[in-house]
C-alpha atoms as a PDB file:
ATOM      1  CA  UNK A   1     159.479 -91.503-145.945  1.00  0.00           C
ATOM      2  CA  UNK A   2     157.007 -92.049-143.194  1.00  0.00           C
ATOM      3  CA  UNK A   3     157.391 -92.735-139.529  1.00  0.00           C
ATOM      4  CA  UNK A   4     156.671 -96.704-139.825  1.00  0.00           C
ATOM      5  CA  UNK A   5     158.315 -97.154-142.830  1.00  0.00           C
ATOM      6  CA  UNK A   6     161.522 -95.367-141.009  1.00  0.00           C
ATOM      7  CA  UNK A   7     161.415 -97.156-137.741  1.00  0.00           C
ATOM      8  CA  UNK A   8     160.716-100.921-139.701  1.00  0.00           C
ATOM      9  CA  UNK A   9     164.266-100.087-141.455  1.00  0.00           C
ATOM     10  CA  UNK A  10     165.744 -98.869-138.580  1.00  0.00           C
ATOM     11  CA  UNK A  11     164.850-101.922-136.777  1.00  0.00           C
ATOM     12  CA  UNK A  12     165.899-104.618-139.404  1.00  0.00           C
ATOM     13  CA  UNK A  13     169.166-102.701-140.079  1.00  0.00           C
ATOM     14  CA  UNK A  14     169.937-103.188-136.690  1.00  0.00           C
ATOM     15  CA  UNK A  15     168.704-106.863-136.724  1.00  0.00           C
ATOM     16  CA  UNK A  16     171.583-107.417-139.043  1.00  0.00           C
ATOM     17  CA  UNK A  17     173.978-105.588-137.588  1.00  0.00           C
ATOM     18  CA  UNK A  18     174.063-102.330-139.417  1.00  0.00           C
ATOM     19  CA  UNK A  19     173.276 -99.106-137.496  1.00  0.00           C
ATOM     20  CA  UNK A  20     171.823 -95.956-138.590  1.00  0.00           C
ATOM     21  CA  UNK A  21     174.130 -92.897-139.840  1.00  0.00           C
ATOM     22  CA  UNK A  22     172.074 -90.758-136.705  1.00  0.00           C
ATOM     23  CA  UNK A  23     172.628 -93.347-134.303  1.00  0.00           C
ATOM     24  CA  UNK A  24     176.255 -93.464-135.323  1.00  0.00           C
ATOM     25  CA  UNK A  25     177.074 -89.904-135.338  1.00  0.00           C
ATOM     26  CA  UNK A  26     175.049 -89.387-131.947  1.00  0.00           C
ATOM     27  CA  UNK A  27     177.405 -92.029-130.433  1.00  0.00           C
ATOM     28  CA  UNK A  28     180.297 -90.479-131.590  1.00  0.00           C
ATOM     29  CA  UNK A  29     179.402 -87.227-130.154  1.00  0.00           C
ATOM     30  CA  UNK A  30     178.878 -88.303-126.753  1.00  0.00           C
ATOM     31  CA  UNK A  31     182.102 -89.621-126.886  1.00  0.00           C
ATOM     32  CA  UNK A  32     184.111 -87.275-128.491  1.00  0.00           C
ATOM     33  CA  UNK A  33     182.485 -84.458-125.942  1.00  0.00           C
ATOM     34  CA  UNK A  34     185.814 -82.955-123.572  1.00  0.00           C
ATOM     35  CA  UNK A  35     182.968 -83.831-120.893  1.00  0.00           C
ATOM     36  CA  UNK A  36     181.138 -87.017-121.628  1.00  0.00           C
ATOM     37  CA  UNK A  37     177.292 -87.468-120.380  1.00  0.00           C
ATOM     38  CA  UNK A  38     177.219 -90.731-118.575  1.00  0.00           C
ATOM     39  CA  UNK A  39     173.385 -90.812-118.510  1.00  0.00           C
ATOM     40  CA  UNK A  40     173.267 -90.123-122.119  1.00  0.00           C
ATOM     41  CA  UNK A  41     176.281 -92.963-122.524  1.00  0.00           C
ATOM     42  CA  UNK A  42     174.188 -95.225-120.687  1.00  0.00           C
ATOM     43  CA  UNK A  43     170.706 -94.486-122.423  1.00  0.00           C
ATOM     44  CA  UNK A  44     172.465 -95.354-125.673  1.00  0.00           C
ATOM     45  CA  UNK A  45     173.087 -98.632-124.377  1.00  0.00           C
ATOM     46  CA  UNK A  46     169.570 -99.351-123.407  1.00  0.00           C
ATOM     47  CA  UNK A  47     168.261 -97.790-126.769  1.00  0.00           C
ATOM     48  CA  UNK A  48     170.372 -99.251-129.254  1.00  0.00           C
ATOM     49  CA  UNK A  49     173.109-101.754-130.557  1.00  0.00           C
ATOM     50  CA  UNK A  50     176.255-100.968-129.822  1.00  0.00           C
ATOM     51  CA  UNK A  51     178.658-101.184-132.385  1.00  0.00           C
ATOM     52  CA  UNK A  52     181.261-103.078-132.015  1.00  0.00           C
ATOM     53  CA  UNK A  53     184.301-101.145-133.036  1.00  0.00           C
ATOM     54  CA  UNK A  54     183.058 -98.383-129.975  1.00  0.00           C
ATOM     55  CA  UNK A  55     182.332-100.893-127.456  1.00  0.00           C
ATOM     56  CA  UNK A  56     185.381-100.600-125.372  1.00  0.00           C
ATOM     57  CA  UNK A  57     185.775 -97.276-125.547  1.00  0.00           C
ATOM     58  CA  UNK A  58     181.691 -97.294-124.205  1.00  0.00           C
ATOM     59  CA  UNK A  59     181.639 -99.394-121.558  1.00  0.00           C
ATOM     60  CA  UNK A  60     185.394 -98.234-120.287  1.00  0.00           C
ATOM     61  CA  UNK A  61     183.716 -94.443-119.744  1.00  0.00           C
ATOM     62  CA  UNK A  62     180.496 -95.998-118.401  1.00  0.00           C
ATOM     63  CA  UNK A  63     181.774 -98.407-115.801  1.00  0.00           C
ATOM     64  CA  UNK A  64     184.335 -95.508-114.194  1.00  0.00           C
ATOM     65  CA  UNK A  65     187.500 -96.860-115.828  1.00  0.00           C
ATOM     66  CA  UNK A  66     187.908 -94.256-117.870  1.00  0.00           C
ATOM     67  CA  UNK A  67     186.930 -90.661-116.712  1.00  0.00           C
ATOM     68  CA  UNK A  68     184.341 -88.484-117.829  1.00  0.00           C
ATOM     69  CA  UNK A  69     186.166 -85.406-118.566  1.00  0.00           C
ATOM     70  CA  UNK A  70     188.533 -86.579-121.800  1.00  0.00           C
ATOM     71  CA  UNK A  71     191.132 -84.320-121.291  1.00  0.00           C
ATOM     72  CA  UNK A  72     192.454 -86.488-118.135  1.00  0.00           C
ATOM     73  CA  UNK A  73     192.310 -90.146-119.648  1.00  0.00           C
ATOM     74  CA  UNK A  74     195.628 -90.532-120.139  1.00  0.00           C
ATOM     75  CA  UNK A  75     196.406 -89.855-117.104  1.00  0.00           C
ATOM     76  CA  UNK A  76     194.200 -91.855-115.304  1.00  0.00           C
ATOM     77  CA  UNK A  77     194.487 -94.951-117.399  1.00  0.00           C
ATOM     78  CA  UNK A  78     198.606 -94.577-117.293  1.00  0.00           C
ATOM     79  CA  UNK A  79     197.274 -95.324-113.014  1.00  0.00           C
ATOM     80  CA  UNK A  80     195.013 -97.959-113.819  1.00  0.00           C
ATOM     81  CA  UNK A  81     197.809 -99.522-115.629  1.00  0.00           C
ATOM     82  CA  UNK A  82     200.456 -98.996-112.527  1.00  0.00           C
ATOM     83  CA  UNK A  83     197.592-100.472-109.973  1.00  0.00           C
ATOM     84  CA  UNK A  84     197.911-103.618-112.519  1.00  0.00           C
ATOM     85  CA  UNK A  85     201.618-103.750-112.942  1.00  0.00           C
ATOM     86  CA  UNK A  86     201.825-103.728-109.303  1.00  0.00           C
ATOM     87  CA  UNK A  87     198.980-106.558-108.845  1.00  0.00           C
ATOM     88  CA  UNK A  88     201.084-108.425-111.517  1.00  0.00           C
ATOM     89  CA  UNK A  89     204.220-108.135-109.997  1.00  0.00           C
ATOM     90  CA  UNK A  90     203.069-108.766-106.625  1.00  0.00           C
ATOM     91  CA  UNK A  91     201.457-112.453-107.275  1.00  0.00           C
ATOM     92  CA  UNK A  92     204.156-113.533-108.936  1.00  0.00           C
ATOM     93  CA  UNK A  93     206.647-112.612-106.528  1.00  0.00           C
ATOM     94  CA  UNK A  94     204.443-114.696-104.037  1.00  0.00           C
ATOM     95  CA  UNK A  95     204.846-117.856-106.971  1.00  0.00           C
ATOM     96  CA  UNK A  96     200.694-117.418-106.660  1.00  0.00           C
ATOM     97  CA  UNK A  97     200.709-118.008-110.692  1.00  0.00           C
ATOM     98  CA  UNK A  98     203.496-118.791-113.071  1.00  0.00           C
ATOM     99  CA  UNK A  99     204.078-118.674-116.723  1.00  0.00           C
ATOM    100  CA  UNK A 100     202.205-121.523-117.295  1.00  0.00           C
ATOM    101  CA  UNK A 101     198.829-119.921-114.978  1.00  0.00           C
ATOM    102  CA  UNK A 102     195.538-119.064-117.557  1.00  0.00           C
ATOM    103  CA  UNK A 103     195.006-115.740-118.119  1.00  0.00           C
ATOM    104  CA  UNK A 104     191.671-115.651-116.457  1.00  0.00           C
ATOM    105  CA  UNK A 105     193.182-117.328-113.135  1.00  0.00           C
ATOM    106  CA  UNK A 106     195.716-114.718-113.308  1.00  0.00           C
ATOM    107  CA  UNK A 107     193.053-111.691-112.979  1.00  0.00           C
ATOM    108  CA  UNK A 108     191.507-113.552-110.391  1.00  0.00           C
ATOM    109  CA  UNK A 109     194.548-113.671-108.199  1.00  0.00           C
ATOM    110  CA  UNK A 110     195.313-109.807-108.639  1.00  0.00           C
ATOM    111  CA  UNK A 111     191.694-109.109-108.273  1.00  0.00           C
ATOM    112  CA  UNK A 112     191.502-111.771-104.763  1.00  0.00           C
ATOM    113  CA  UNK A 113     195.048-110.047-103.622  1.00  0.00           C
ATOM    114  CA  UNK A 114     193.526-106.170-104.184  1.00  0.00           C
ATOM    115  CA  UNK A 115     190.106-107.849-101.890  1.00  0.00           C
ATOM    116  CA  UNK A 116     192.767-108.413 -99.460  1.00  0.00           C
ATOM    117  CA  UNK A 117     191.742-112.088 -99.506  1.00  0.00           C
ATOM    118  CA  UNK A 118     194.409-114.383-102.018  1.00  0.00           C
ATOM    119  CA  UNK A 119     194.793-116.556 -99.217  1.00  0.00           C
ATOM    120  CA  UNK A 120     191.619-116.883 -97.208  1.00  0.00           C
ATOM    121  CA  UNK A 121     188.140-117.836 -98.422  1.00  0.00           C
ATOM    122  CA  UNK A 122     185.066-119.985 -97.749  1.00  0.00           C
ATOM    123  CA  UNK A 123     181.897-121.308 -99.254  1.00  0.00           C
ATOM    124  CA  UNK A 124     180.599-117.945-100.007  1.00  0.00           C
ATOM    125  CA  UNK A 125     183.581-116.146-101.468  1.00  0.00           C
ATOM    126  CA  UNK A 126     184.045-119.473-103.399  1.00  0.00           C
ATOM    127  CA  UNK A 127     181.157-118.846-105.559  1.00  0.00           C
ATOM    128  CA  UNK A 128     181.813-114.878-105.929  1.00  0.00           C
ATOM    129  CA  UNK A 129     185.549-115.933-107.237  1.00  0.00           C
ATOM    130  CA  UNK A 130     183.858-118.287-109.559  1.00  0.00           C
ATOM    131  CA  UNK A 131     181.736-115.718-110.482  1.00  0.00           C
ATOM    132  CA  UNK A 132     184.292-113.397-111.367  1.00  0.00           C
ATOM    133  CA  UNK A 133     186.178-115.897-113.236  1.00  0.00           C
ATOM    134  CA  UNK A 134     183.224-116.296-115.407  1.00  0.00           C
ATOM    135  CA  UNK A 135     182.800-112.456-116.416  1.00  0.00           C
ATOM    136  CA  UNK A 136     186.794-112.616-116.888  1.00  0.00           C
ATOM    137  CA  UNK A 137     186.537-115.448-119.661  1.00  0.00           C
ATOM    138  CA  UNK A 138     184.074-113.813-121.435  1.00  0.00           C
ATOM    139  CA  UNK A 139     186.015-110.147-121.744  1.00  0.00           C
ATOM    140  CA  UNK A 140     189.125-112.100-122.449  1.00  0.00           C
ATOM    141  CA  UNK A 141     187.272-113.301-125.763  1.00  0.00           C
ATOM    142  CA  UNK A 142     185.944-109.977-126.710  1.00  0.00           C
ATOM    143  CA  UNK A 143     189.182-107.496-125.951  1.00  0.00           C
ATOM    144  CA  UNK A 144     192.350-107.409-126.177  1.00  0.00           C
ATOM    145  CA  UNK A 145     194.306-105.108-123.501  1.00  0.00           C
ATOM    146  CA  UNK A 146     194.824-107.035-120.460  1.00  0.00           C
ATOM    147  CA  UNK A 147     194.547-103.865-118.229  1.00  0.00           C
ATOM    148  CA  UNK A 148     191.580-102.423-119.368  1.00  0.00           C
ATOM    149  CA  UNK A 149     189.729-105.979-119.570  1.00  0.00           C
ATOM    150  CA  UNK A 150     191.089-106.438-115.711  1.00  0.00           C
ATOM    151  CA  UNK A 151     189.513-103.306-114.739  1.00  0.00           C
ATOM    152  CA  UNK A 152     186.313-103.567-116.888  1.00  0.00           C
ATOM    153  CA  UNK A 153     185.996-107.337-115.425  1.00  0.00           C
ATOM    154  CA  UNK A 154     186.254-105.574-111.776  1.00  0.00           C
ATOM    155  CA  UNK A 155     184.051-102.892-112.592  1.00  0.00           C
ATOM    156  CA  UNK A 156     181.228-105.211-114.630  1.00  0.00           C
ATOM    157  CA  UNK A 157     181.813-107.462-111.640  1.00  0.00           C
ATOM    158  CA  UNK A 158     180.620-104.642-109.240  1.00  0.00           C
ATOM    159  CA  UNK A 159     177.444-104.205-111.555  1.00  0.00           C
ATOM    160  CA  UNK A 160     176.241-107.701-111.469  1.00  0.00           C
ATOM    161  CA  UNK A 161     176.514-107.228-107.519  1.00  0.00           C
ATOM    162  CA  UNK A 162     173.313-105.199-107.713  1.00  0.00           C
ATOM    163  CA  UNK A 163     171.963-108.177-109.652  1.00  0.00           C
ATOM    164  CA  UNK A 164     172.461-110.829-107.324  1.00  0.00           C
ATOM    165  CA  UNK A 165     170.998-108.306-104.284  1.00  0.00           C
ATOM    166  CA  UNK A 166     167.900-108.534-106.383  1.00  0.00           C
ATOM    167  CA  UNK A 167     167.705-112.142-107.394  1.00  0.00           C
ATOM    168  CA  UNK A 168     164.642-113.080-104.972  1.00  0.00           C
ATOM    169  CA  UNK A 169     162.447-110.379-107.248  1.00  0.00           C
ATOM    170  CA  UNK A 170     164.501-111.087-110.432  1.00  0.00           C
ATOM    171  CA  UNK A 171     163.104-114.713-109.899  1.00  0.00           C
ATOM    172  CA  UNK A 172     159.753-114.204-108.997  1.00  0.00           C
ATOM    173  CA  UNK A 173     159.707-111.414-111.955  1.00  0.00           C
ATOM    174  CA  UNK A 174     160.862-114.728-114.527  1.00  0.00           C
ATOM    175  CA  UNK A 175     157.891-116.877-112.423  1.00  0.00           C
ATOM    176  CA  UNK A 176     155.420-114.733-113.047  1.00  0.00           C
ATOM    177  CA  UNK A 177     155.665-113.631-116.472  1.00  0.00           C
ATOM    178  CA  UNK A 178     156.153-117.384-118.054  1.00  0.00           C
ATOM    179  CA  UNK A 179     153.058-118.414-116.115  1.00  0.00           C
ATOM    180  CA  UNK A 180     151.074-115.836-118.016  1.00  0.00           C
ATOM    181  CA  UNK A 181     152.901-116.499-121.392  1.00  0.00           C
ATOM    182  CA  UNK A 182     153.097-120.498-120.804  1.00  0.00           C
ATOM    183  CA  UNK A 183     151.263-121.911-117.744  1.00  0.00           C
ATOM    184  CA  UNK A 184     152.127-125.538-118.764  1.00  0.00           C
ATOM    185  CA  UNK A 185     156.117-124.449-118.712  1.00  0.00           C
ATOM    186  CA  UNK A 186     155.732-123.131-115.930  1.00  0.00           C
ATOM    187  CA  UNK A 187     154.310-125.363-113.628  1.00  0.00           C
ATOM    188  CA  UNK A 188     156.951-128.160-114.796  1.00  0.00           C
ATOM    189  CA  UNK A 189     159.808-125.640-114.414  1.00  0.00           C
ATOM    190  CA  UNK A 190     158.055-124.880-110.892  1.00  0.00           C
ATOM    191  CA  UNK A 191     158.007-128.759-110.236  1.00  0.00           C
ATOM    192  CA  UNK A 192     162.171-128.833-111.009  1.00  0.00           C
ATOM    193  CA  UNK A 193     162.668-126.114-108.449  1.00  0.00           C
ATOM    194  CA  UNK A 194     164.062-123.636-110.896  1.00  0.00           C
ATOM    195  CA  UNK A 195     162.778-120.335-109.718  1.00  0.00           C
ATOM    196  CA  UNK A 196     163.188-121.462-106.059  1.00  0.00           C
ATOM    197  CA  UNK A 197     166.633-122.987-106.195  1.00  0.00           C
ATOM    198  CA  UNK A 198     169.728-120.980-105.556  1.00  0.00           C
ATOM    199  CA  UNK A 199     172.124-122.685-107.562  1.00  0.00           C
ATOM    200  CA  UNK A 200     170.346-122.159-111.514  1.00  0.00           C
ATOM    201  CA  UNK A 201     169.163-118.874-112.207  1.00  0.00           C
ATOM    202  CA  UNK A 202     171.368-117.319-109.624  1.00  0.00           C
ATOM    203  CA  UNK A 203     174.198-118.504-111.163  1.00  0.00           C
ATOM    204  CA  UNK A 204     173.110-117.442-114.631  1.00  0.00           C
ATOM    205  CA  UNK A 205     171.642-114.029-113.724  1.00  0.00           C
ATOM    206  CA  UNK A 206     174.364-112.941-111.404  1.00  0.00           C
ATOM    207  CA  UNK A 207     176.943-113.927-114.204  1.00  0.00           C
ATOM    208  CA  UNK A 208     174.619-112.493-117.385  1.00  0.00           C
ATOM    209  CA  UNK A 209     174.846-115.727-118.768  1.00  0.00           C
ATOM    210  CA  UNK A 210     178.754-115.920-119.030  1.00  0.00           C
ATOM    211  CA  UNK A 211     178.878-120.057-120.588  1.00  0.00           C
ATOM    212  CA  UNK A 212     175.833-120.063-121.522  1.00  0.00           C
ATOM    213  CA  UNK A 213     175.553-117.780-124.370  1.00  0.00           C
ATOM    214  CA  UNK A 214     177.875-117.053-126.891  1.00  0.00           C
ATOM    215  CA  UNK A 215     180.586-114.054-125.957  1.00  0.00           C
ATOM    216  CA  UNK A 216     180.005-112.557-129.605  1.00  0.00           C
ATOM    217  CA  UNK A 217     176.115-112.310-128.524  1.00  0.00           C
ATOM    218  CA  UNK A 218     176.064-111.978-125.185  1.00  0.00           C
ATOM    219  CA  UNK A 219     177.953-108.610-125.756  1.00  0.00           C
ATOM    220  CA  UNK A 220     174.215-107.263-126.708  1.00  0.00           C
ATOM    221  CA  UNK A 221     172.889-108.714-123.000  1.00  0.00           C
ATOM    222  CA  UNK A 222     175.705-106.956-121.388  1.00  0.00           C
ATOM    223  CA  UNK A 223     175.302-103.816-123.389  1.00  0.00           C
ATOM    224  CA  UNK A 224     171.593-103.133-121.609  1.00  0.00           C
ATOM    225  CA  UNK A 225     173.379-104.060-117.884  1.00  0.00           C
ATOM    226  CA  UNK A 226     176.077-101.697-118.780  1.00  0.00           C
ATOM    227  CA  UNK A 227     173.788 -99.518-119.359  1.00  0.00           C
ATOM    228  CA  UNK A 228     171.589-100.297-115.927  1.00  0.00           C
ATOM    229  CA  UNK A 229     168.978-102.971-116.824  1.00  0.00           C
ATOM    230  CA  UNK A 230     169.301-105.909-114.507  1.00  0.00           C
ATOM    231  CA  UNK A 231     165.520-107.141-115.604  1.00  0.00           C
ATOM    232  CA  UNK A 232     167.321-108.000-119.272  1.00  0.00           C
ATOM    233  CA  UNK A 233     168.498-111.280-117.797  1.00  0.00           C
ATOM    234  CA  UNK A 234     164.603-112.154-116.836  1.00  0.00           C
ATOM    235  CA  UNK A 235     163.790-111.837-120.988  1.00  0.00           C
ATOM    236  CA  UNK A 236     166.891-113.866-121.472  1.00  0.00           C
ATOM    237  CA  UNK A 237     165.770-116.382-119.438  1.00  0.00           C
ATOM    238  CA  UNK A 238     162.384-116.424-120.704  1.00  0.00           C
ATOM    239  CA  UNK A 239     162.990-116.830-124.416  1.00  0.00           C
ATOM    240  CA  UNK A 240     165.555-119.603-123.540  1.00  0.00           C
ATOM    241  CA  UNK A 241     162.665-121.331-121.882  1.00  0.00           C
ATOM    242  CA  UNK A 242     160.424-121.004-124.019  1.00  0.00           C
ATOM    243  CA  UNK A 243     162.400-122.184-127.409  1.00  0.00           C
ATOM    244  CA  UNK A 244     163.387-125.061-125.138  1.00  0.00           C
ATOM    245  CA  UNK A 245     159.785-125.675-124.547  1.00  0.00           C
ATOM    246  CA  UNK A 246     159.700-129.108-126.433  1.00  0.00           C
ATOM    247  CA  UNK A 247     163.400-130.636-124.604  1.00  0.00           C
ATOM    248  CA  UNK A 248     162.700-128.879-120.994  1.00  0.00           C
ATOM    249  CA  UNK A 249     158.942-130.693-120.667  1.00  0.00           C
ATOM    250  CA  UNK A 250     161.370-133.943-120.837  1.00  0.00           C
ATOM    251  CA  UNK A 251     163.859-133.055-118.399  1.00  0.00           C
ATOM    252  CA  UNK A 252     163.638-134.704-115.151  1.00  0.00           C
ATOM    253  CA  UNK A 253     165.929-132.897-112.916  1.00  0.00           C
ATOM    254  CA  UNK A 254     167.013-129.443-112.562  1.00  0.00           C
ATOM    255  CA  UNK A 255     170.482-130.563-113.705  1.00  0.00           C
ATOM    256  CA  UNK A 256     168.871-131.952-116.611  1.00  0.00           C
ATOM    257  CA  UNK A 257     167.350-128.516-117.561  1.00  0.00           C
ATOM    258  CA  UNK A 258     170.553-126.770-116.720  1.00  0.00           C
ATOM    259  CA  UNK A 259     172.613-129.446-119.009  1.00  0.00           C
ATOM    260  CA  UNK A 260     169.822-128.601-121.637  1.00  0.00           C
ATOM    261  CA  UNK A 261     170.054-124.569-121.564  1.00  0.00           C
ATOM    262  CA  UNK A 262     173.814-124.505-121.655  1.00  0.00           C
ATOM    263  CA  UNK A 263     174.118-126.096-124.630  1.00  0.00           C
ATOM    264  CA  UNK A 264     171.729-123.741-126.587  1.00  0.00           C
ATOM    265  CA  UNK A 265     174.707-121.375-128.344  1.00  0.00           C
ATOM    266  CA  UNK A 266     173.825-122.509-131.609  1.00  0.00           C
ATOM    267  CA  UNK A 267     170.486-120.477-131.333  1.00  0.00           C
ATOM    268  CA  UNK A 268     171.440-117.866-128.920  1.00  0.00           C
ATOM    269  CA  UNK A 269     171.681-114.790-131.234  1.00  0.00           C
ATOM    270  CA  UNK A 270     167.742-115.232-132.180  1.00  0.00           C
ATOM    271  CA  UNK A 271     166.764-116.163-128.886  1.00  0.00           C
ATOM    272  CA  UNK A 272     168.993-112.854-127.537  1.00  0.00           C
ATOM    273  CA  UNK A 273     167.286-110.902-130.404  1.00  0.00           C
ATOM    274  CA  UNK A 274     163.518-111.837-129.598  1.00  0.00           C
ATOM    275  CA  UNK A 275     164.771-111.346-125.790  1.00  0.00           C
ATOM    276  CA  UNK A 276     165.722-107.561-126.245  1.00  0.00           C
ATOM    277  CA  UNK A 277     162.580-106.546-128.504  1.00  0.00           C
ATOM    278  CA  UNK A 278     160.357-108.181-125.781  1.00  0.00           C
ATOM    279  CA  UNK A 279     162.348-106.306-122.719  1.00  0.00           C
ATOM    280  CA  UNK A 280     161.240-103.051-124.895  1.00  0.00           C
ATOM    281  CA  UNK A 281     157.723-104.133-125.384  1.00  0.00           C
ATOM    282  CA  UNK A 282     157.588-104.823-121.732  1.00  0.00           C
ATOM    283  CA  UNK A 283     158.828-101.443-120.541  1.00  0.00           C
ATOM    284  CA  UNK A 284     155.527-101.640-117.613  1.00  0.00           C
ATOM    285  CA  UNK A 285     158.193-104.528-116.123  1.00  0.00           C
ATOM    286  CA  UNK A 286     161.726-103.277-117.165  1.00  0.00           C
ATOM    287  CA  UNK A 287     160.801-100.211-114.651  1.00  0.00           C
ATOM    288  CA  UNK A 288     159.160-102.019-112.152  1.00  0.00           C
ATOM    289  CA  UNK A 289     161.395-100.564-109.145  1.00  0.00           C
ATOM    290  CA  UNK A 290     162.837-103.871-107.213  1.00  0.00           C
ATOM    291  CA  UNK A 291     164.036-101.968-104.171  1.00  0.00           C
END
């Protein structure tokens, strides 16, 4: 079988989901090892799809809430679980939430009482809480044990931090490479404030798209973040623009084009897929160093 023949199977298997026996066993390995490699862990993510069934276990080792070295995850998760228990026990003792409280506002209390700030906020800490909440609803979706989705929520939180510390070159990044692509889009875009306002594509980077794209699909965006891409949200945003194209020229507001991208889950897995394969085309701007 030759090369190009290989790597056009390889890459429609994985357009439909299906991943190769290598890439499988490879995965496997790295997780099975008594010592896992995070860089390798991580370079899988930014390589491949992840398959679903190992996700958890993935994204648990890479984002520090499991350990590396296998042999002590039992122990350490039995403490991750007692941290929770405690966080648990402790705001509902103080009737902060009740039996009746969403799930999602009930992480965000532990997670504002372990900040050492349940009761005091402003402006600023507003929109980080909201923020949070956001990344909570969408792990809630996709797993299933409330103590590792708390601490992965925490942890993915702490990732999209270096995301919003970037979001002035994150912006300019998007700018820049839709005015060479589409000038027209652009320049309207330009004329709704998107790129300069701090309430769109903030909001949507520093999140990873959390409401706007599908939790089934945006598992693949949050896959390459994991695994230490923060320019993946620019080729999100791109490819939502541009299938948009013909509705966003019409939009006369920035709400309006906000209103228009967050309803766009009906199309989000091929506008995620096209996203990903141009992020690995574009490898001269996925290492362009922001700092």
């Amino acid at each position: 079988m030759g090369t190009d023949e290989r790597n056009f199977r390889s890459s429609y298997y994985e357009k439909v989901g299906c991943h190769s026996v290598e890439e499988k066993k490879s995965l496997n390995k790295l997780l099975q090892d008594n010592i896992r490699n995070h860089a390798k862990l991580k370079q899988f993510c930014l390589s491949y799809t992840v398959p679903s069934t190992t996700r958890s276990l993935l994204w648990n080792i890479i984002l520090g809430v499991m350990p590396l070295h296998k042999n002590s995850t039992e122990y350490i998760m039995e403490q991750r679980k007692a941290v929770y228990d405690d966080l648990l026990r402790a705001v509902t003792v103080m009737q902060i939430i009740s039996a009746n409280t969403p799930k999602n506002k009930v992480l965000l209390s532990m997670w504002q009482l372990e900040q050492n700030r349940l009761l005091y906020s402003n402006n600023e800490k507003i929109d980080l809480d909201n923020n949070f909440v956001e990344i909570v609803k969408v792990l809630l979706q996709i797993f299933e044990n409330d103590v590792e989705t708390y601490w992965l929520a925490k942890e993915f939180y702490s990732c999209t931090r270096e995301i919003a510390q970037d979001c002035a070159k994150l912006k300019e990044l998007s700018h820049n490479l839709l005015r060479k692509e589409d000038s027209n889009l652009c320049n309207h875009l330009e004329n709704l404030a998107v790129f300069s306002s701090n309430d769109l594509l903030d909001k949507w980077y520093v999140t990873g798209f959390a409401g706007v794209i599908s939790e089934s699909t945006l598992v693949r965006v949050w896959d390459k973040i994991c695994g230490g891409s923060r320019k993946i949200v620019v080729f999100i945003f791109l490819e939502l623009a541009k299938v948009l194209k013909g509705s966003a020229l019409k939009c006369h507001t920035r709400q309006e084009f906000k209103a228009l991208v967050e309803q766009i889950k009906d199309q989000d897995a091929v506008i995620v897929n096209k996203a990903i394969k141009n992020w690995q085309n574009n490898k001269q701007h996925s290492e362009i160093k922001i700092h």
